[in-house]
C-alpha atoms as a PDB file:
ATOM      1  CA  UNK A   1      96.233 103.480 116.767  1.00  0.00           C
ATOM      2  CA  UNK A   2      99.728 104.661 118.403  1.00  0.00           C
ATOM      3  CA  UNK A   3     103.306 103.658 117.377  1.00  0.00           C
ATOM      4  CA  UNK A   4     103.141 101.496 120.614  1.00  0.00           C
ATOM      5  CA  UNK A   5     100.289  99.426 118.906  1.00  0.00           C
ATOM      6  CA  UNK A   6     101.986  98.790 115.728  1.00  0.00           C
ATOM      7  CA  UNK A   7     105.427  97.328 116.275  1.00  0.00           C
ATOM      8  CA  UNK A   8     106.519  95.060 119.454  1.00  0.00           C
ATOM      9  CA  UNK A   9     109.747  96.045 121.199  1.00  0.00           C
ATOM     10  CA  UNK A  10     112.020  92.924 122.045  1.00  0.00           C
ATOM     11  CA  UNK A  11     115.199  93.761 124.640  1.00  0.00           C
ATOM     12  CA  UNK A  12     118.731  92.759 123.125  1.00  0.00           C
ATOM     13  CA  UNK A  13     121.434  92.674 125.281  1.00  0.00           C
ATOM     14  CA  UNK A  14     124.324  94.011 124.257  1.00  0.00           C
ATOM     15  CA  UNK A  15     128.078  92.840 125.450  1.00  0.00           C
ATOM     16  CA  UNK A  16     128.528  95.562 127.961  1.00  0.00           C
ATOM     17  CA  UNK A  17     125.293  94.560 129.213  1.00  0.00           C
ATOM     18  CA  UNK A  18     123.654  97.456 128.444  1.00  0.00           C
ATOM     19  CA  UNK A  19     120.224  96.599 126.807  1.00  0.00           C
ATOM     20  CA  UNK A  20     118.771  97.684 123.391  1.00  0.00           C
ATOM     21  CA  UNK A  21     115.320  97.879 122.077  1.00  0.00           C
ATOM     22  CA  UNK A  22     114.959  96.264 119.013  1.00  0.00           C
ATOM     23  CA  UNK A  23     112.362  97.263 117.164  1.00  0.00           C
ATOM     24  CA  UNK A  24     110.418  94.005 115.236  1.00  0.00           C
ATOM     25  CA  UNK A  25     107.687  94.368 112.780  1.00  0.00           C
ATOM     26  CA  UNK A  26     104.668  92.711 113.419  1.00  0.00           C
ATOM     27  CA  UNK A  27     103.653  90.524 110.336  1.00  0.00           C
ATOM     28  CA  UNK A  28      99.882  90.083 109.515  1.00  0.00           C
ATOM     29  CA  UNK A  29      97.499  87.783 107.560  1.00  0.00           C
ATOM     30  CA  UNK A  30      95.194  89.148 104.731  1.00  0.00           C
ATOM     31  CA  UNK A  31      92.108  88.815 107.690  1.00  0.00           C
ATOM     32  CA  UNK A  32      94.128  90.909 110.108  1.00  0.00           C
ATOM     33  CA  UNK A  33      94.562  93.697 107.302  1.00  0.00           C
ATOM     34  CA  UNK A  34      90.924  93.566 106.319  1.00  0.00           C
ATOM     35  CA  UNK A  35      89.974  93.931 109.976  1.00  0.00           C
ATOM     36  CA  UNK A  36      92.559  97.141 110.404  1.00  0.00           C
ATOM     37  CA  UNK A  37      90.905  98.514 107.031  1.00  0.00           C
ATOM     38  CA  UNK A  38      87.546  97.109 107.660  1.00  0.00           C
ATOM     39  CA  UNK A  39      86.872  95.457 104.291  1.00  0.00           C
ATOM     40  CA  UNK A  40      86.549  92.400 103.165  1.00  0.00           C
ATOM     41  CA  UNK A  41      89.648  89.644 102.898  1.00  0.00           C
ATOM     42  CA  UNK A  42      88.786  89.403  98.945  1.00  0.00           C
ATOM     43  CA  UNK A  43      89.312  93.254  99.124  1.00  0.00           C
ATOM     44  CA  UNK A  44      92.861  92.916 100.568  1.00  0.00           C
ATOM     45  CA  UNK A  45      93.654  90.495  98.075  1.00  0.00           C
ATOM     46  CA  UNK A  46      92.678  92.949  95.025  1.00  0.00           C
ATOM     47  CA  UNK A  47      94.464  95.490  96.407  1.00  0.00           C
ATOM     48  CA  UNK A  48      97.888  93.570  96.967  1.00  0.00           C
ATOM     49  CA  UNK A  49      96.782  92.194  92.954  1.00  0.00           C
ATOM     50  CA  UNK A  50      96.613  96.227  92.022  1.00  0.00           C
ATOM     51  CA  UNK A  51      93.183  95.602  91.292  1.00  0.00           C
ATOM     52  CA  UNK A  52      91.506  98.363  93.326  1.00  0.00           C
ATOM     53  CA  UNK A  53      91.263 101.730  90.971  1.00  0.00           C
ATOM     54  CA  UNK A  54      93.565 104.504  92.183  1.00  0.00           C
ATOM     55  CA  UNK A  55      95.130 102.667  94.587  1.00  0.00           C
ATOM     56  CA  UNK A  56      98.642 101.966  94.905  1.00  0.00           C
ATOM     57  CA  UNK A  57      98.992  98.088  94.883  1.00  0.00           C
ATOM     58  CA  UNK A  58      99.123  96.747  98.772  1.00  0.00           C
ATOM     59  CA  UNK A  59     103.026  94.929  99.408  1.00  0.00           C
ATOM     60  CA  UNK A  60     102.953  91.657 100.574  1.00  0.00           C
ATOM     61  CA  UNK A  61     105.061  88.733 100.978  1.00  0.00           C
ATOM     62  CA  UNK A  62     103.975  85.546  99.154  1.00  0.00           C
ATOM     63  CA  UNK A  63     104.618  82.595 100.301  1.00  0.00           C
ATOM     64  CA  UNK A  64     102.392  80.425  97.988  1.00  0.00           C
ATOM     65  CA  UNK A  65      99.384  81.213  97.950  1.00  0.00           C
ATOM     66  CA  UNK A  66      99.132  82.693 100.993  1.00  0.00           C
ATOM     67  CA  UNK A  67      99.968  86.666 101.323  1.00  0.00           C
ATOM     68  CA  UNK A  68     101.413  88.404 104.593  1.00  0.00           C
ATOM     69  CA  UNK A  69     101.268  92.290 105.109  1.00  0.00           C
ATOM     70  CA  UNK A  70     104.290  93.985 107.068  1.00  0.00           C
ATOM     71  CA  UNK A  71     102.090  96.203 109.548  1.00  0.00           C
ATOM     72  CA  UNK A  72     105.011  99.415 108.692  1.00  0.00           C
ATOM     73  CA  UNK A  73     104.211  98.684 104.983  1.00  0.00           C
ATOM     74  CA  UNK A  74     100.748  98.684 105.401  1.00  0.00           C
ATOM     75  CA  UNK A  75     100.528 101.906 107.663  1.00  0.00           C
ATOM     76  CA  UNK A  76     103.087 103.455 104.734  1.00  0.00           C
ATOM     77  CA  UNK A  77     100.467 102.278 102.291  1.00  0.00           C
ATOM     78  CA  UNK A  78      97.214 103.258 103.690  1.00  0.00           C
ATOM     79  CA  UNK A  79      99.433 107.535 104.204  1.00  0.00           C
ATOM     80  CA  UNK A  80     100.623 107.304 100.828  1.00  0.00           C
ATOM     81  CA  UNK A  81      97.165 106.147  99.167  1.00  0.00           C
ATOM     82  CA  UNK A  82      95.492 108.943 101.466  1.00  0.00           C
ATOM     83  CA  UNK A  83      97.701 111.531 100.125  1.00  0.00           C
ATOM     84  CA  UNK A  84      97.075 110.333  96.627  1.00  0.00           C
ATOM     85  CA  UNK A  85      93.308 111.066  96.624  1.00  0.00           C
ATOM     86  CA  UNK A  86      93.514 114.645  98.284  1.00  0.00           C
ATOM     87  CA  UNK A  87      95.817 114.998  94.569  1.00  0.00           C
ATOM     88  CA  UNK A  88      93.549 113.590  92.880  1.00  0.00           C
ATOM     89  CA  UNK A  89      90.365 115.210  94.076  1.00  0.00           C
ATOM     90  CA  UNK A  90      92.778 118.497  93.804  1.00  0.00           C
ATOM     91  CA  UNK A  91      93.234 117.780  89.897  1.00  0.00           C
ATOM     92  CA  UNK A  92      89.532 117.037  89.160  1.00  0.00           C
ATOM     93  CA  UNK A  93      88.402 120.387  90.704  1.00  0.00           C
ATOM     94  CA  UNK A  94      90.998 122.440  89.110  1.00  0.00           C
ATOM     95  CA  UNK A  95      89.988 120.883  86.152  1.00  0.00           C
ATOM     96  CA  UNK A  96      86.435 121.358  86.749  1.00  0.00           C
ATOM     97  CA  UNK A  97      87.201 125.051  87.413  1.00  0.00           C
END
């Protein structure tokens, strides 16, 4: 997926007229994040709970019960929890060594 897929670009015109792309992240329902990680929608909602070992717990927005992912968080999420496993898989054979 590009940068061009994640965020939409909205024109703002600015008082000398010249125009300014504003950059507006795309909000997305726990269905549309299980889709983009391809697991199920009771999987996202562990993993925004922190109940997914060695995972980072997912940020969301709550509004009651229902839970809405910023696409830059979860794109920041998914590099940082990727990172986190080469460490730990580092650490274990180290260890093992």
């Amino acid at each position: 997926m590009t940068t061009s897929d994640q965020v939409k670009r909205t024109p703002d015109a600015m008082s000398d007229g010249v125009v300014n792309m504003r950059v507006v992240d795309e909000i997305l329902t726990a269905d549309e994040v299980a889709r983009d990680l391809r697991c199920s929608k009771a999987h996202v909602y562990k993993a925004i709970n922190g109940r997914v070992g060695r995972v980072s717990p997912l940020p969301a927005i709550s509004m009651g019960r229902k839970k809405l992912v910023r696409r830059s968080a979860l794109e920041r999420w998914k590099r940082a929890n990727e990172r986190g496993s080469d460490i730990v898989n580092t650490v274990a054979e180290i260890g093992a060594v």
